[in-house]
Protein backbone atom coordinates (compact mmCIF):
# COMPACT_ATOMS: atom_id res chain seq x y z
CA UNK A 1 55.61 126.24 -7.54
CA UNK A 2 54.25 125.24 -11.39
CA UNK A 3 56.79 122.91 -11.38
CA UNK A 4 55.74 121.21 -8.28
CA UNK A 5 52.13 121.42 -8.34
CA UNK A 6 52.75 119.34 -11.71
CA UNK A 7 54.86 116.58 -10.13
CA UNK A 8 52.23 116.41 -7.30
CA UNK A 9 49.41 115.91 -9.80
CA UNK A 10 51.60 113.28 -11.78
CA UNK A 11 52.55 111.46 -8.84
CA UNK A 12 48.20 111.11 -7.48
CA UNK A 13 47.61 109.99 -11.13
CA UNK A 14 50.28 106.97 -10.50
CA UNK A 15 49.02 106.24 -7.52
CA UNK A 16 45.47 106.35 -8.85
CA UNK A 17 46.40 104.18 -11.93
CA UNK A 18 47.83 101.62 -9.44
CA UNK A 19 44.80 101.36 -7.74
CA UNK A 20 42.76 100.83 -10.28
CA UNK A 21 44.45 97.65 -11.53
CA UNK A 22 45.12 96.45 -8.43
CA UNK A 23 41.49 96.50 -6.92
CA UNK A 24 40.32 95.37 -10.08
CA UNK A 25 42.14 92.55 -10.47
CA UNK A 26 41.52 91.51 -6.62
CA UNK A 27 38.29 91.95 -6.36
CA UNK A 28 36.06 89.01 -6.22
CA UNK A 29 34.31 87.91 -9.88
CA UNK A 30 31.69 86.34 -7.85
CA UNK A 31 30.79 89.51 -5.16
CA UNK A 32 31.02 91.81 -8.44
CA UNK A 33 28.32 89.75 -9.74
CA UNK A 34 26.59 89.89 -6.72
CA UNK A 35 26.61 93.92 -6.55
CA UNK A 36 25.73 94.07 -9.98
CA UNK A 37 22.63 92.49 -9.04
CA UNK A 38 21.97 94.40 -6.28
CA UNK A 39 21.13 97.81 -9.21
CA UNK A 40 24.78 98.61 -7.56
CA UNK A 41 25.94 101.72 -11.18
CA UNK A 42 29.55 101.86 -10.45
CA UNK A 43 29.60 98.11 -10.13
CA UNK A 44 27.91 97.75 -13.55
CA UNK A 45 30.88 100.05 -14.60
CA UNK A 46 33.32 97.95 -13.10
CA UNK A 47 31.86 94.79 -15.00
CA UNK A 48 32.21 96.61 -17.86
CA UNK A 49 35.40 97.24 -18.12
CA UNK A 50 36.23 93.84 -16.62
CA UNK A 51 34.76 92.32 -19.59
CA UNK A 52 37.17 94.09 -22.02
CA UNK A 53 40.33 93.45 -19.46
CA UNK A 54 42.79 93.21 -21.73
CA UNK A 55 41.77 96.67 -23.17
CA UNK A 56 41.23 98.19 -19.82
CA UNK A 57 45.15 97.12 -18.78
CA UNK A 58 46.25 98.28 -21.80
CA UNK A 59 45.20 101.56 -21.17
CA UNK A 60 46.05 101.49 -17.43
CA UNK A 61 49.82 100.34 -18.24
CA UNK A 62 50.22 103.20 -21.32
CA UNK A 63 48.50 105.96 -18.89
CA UNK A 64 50.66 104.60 -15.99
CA UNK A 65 53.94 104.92 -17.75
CA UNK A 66 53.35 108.39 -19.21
CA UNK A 67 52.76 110.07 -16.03
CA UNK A 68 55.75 107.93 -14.24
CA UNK A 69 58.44 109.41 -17.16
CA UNK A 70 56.85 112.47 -16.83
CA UNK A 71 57.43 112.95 -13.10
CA UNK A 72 60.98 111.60 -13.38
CA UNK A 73 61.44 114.02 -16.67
CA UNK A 74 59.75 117.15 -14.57
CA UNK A 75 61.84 116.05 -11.63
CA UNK A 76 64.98 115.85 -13.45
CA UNK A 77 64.52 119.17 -14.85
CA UNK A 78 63.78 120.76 -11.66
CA UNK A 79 67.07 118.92 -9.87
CA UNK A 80 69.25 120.50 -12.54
CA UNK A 81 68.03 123.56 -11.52
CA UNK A 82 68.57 123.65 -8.48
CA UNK A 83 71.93 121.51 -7.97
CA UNK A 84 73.35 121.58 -11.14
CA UNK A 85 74.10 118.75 -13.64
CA UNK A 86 76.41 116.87 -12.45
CA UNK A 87 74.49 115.78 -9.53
CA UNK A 88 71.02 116.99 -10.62
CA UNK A 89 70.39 113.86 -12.83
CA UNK A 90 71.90 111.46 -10.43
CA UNK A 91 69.71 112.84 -7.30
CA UNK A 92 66.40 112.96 -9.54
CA UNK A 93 67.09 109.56 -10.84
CA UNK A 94 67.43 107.87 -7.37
CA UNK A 95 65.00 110.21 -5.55
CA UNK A 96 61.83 109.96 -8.32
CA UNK A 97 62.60 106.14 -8.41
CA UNK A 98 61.98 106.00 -4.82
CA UNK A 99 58.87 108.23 -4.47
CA UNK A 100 57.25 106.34 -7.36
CA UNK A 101 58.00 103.03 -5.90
CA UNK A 102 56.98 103.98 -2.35
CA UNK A 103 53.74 106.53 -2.76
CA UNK A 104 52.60 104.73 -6.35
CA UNK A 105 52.81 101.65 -6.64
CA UNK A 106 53.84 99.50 -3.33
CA UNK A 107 51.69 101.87 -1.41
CA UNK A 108 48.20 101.85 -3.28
CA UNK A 109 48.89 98.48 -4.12
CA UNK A 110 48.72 97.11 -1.02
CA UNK A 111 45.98 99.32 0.05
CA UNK A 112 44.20 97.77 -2.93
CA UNK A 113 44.61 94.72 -2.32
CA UNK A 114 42.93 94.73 0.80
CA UNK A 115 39.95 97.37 0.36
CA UNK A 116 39.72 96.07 -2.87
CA UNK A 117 35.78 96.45 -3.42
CA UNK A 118 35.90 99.53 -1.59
CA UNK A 119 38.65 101.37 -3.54
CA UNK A 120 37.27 99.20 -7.25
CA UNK A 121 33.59 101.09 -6.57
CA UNK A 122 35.39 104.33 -6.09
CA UNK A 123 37.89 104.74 -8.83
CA UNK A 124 35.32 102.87 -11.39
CA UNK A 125 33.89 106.21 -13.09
CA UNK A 126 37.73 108.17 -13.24
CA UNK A 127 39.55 104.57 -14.48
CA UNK A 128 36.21 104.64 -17.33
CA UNK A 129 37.12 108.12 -18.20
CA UNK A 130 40.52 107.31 -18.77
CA UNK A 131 39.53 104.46 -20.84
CA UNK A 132 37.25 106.50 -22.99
CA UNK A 133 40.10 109.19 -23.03
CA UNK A 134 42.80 106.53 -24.00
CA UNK A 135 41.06 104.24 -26.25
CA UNK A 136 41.85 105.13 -29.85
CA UNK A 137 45.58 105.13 -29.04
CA UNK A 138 45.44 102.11 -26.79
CA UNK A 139 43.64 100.66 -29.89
CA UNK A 140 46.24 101.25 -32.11
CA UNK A 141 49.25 100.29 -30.07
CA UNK A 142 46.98 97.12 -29.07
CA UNK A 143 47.23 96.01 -32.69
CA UNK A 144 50.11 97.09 -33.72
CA UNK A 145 51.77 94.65 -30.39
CA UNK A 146 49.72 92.03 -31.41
CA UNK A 147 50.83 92.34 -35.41
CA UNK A 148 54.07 91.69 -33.78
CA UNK A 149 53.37 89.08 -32.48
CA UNK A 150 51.83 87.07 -34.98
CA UNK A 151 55.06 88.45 -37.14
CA UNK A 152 57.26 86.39 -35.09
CA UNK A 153 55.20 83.73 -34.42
CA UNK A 154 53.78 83.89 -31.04
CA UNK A 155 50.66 82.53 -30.65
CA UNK A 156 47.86 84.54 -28.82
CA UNK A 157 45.77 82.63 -26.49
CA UNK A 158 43.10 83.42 -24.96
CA UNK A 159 42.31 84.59 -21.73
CA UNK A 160 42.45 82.36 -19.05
CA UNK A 161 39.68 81.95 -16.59
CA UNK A 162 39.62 84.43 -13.30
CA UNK A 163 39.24 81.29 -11.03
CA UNK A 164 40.42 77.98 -11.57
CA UNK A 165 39.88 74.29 -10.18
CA UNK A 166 43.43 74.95 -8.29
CA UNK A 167 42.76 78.63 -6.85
CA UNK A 168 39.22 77.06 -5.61
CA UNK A 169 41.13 74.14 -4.02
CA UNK A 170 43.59 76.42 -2.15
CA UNK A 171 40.58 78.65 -1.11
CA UNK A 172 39.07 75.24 0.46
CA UNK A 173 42.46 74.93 2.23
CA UNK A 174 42.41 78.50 3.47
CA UNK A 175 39.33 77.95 4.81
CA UNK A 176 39.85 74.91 6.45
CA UNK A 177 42.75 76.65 8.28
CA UNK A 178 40.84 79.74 8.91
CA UNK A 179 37.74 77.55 10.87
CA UNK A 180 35.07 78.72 8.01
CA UNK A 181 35.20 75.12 6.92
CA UNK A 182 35.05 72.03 8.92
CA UNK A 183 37.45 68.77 8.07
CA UNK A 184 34.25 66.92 7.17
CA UNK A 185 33.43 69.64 4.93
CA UNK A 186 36.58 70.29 3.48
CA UNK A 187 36.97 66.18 2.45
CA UNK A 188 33.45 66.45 1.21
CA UNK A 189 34.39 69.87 -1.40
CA UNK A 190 37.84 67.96 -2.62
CA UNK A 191 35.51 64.40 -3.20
CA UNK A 192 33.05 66.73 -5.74
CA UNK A 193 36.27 67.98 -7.74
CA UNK A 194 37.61 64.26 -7.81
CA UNK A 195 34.42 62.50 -8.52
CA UNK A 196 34.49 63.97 -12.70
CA UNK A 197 38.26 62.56 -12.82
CA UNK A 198 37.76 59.09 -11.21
CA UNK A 199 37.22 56.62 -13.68
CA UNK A 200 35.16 53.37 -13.13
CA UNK A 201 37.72 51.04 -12.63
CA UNK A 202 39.11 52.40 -9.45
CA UNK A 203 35.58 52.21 -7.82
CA UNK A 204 34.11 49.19 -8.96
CA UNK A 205 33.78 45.99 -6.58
CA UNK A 206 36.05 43.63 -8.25
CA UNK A 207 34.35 40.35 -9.84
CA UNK A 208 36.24 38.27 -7.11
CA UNK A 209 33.80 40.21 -4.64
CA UNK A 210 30.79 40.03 -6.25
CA UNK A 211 27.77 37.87 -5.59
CA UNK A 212 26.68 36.07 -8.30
CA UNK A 213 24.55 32.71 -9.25
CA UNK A 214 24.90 30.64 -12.77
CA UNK A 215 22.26 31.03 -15.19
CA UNK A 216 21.45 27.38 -14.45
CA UNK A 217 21.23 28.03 -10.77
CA UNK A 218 17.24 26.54 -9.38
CA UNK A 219 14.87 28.86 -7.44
CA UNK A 220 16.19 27.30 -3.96
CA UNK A 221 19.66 28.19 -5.21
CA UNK A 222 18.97 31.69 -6.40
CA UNK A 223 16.91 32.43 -3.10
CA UNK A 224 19.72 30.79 -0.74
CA UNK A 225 22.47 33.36 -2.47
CA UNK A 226 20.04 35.97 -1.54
CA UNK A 227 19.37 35.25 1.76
CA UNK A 228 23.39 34.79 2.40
CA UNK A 229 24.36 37.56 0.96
CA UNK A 230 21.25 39.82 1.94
CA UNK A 231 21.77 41.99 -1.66
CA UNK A 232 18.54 43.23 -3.15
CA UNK A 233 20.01 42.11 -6.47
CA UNK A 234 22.28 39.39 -7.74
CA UNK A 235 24.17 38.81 -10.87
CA UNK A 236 24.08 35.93 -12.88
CA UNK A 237 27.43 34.19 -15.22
CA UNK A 238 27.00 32.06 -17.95
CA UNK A 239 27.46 28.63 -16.72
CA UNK A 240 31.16 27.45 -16.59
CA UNK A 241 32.69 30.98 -17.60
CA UNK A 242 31.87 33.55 -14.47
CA UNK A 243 33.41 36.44 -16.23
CA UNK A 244 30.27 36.47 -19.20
CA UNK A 245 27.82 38.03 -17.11
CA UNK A 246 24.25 37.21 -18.39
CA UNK A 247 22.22 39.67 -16.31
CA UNK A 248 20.80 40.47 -13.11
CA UNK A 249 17.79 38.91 -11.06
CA UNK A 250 16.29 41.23 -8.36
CA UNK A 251 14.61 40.19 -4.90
CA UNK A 252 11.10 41.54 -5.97
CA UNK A 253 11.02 39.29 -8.42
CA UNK A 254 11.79 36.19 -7.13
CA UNK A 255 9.23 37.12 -4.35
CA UNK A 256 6.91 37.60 -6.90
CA UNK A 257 7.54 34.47 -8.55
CA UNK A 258 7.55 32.22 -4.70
CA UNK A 259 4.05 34.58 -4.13
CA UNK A 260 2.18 33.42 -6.95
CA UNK A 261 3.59 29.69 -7.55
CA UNK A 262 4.24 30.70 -11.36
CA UNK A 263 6.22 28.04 -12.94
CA UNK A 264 8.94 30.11 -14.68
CA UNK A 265 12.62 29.51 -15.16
CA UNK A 266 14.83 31.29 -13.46
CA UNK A 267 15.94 32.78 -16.91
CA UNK A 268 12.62 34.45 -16.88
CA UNK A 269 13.98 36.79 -13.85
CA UNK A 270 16.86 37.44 -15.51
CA UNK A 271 17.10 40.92 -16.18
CA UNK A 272 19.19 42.65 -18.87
CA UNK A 273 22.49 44.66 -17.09
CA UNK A 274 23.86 47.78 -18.42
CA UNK A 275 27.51 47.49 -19.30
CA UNK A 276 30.87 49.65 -19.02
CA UNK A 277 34.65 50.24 -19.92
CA UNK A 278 36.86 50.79 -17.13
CA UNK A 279 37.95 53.86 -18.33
CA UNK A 280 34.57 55.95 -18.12
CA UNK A 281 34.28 58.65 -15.87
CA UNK A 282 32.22 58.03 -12.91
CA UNK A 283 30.46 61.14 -13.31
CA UNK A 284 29.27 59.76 -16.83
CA UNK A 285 28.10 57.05 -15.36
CA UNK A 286 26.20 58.85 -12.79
CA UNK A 287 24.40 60.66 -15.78
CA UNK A 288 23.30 57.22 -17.73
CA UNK A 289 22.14 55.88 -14.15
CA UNK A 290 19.66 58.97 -14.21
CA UNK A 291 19.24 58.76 -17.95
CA UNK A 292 18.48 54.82 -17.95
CA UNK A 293 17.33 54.42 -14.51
CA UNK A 294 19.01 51.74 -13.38
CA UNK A 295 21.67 51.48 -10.50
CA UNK A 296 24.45 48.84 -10.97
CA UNK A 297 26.92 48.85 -13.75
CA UNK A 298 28.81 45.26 -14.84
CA UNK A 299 32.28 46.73 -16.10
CA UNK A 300 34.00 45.04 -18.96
CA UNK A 301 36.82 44.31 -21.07
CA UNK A 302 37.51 44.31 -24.42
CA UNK A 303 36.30 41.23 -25.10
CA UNK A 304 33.49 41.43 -23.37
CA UNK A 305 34.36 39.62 -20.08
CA UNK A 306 32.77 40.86 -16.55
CA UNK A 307 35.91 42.88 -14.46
CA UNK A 308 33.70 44.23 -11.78
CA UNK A 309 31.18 45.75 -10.71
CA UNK A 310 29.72 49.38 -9.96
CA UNK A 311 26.68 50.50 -8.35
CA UNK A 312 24.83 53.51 -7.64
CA UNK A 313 25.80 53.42 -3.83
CA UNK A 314 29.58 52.82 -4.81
CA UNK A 315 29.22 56.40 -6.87
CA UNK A 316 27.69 58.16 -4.24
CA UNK A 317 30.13 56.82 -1.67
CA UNK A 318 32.63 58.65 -3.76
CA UNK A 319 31.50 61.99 -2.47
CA UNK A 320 29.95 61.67 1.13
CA UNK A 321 32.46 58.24 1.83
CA UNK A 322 31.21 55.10 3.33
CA UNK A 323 27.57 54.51 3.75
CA UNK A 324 28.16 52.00 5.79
């Protein structure tokens, strides 16, 4: 009956190390946060062992194994017993492999897996005891794996982020499928993740498409382009080469000029016009809108000459699609 009692309490500690790792592992980063806040002690537990996760599987995977070859030892034993060797070892063997598989780990797994904030909160105090319990030798067997390592040249990287831009873009998906998200919604989430990768040149109006005046254009000229084109802002090309762009004359300042009569030449409205590779990121761009506050962007080549052009509409258009 010892015997027995001993294989029963083995075979709850497997199951109880499996479920620990599993609802661990599943359980959201963000809602842990979340009952952290909410004064929530075993969740504070839970964080902290989170925070040392490589420790805290360490010690789950050395526990996990010692009780799992202790069952099948103890169960062994007690097969020999009582059907002899020859097919003692082959019946515990087979038999100890299946209970483990079925009541420790496939079972609690899955049980895990889906209660896991339920099951996480409960096990939290036992899986820190174990920890405490553990630690020294889980220390030591830590460093002596990773001595090995380094011995034979394996780099050790660190560890990698719970949720990545990938899992977040399948959890859009799922919820698109699911009806938490709507198709509008779901476009609008995949735009944000796109927007820091775009670069300029695949947004920008192209010069052939852009409204622009020569520098030596008159004030009838510059207001006609205007009123055709009905921009609040035009830009203006050196005369004879249209791809040296000069700078940029605005509406409220040619009204300002036809209000008062002022005899100025249409250089005077010229204003200066921020310029940019094609290859910056439209979310830097974005930033030195804010920074310089200004909205259009003349992008350019090496050598200085105009390719296109981008605005602060074209940028946001990126995210929420046409404004138009």
């Amino acid at each position: 009956m010892t015997l027995l009692t001993t294989l029963l309490v083995l075979l709850v500690l497997s199951a109880f190390f499996s479920l620990s790792e599993t609802s661990f592992m599943a359980l959201s980063r963000l809602r842990l946060r979340h009952l952290v806040a909410q004064g929530r002690r075993r969740a504070k537990i839970i964080q902290g062992l989170v925070n040392h996760l490589d420790h805290f599987l360490a010690t789950i995977l050395l526990a996990n194994n010692f009780v799992n070859i202790a069952f099948t030892s103890l169960a062994t034993v007690l097969c020999v017993a009582v059907l002899g060797e020859r097919w003692g070892v082959a019946t515990a063997t087979v038999g100890s492999t299946a209970i483990i598989l079925v009541l420790a780990e496939i079972t609690p797994k899955v049980a895990a897996a889906q209660h896991a904030e339920r099951i996480a909160l409960w096990v939290a105090p036992f899986a820190r005891a174990f920890v405490w319990l553990l630690g020294p030798v889980t220390t030591v067997l830590t460093r002596v794996s990773r001595l090995i390592l380094r011995t034979l040249g394996v780099p050790l990287k660190s560890r990698a982020p719970f949720i990545t831009e990938e899992e977040i873009k399948l959890m859009i998906e799922i919820g698109k499928e699911e009806g938490v998200l709507g198709e509008q919604e779901r476009q609008l989430l995949h735009r944000i993740f796109e927007f820091g990768d775009t670069k300029v040149g695949e947004v920008m109006v192209p010069r052939a498409d852009i409204a622009m005046v020569s520098n030596q254009a008159t004030h009838e000229q510059v207001l006609e382009a205007f009123v055709e084109e009905g921009y609040s802002r035009i830009l203006v090309y050196q005369e004879e080469d249209r791809g040296r762009i000069v700078g940029v004359i605005h509406t409220h300042d040619l009204l300002h000029f036809w209000k008062h009569q002022a005899l100025i030449a249409v250089s005077d409205l010229i204003r200066p016009v921020y310029t940019v590779p094609p290859e910056t990121r439209v979310s830097d761009l974005l930033k030195e809108f804010q920074h310089r506050k200004v909205q259009i962007a003349v992008v350019v080549d090496g050598q200085g000459q105009a390719l296109g052009m981008a605005t602060l509409e074209d940028l946001v258009e990126e995210i929420v699609g046409d404004l138009e």
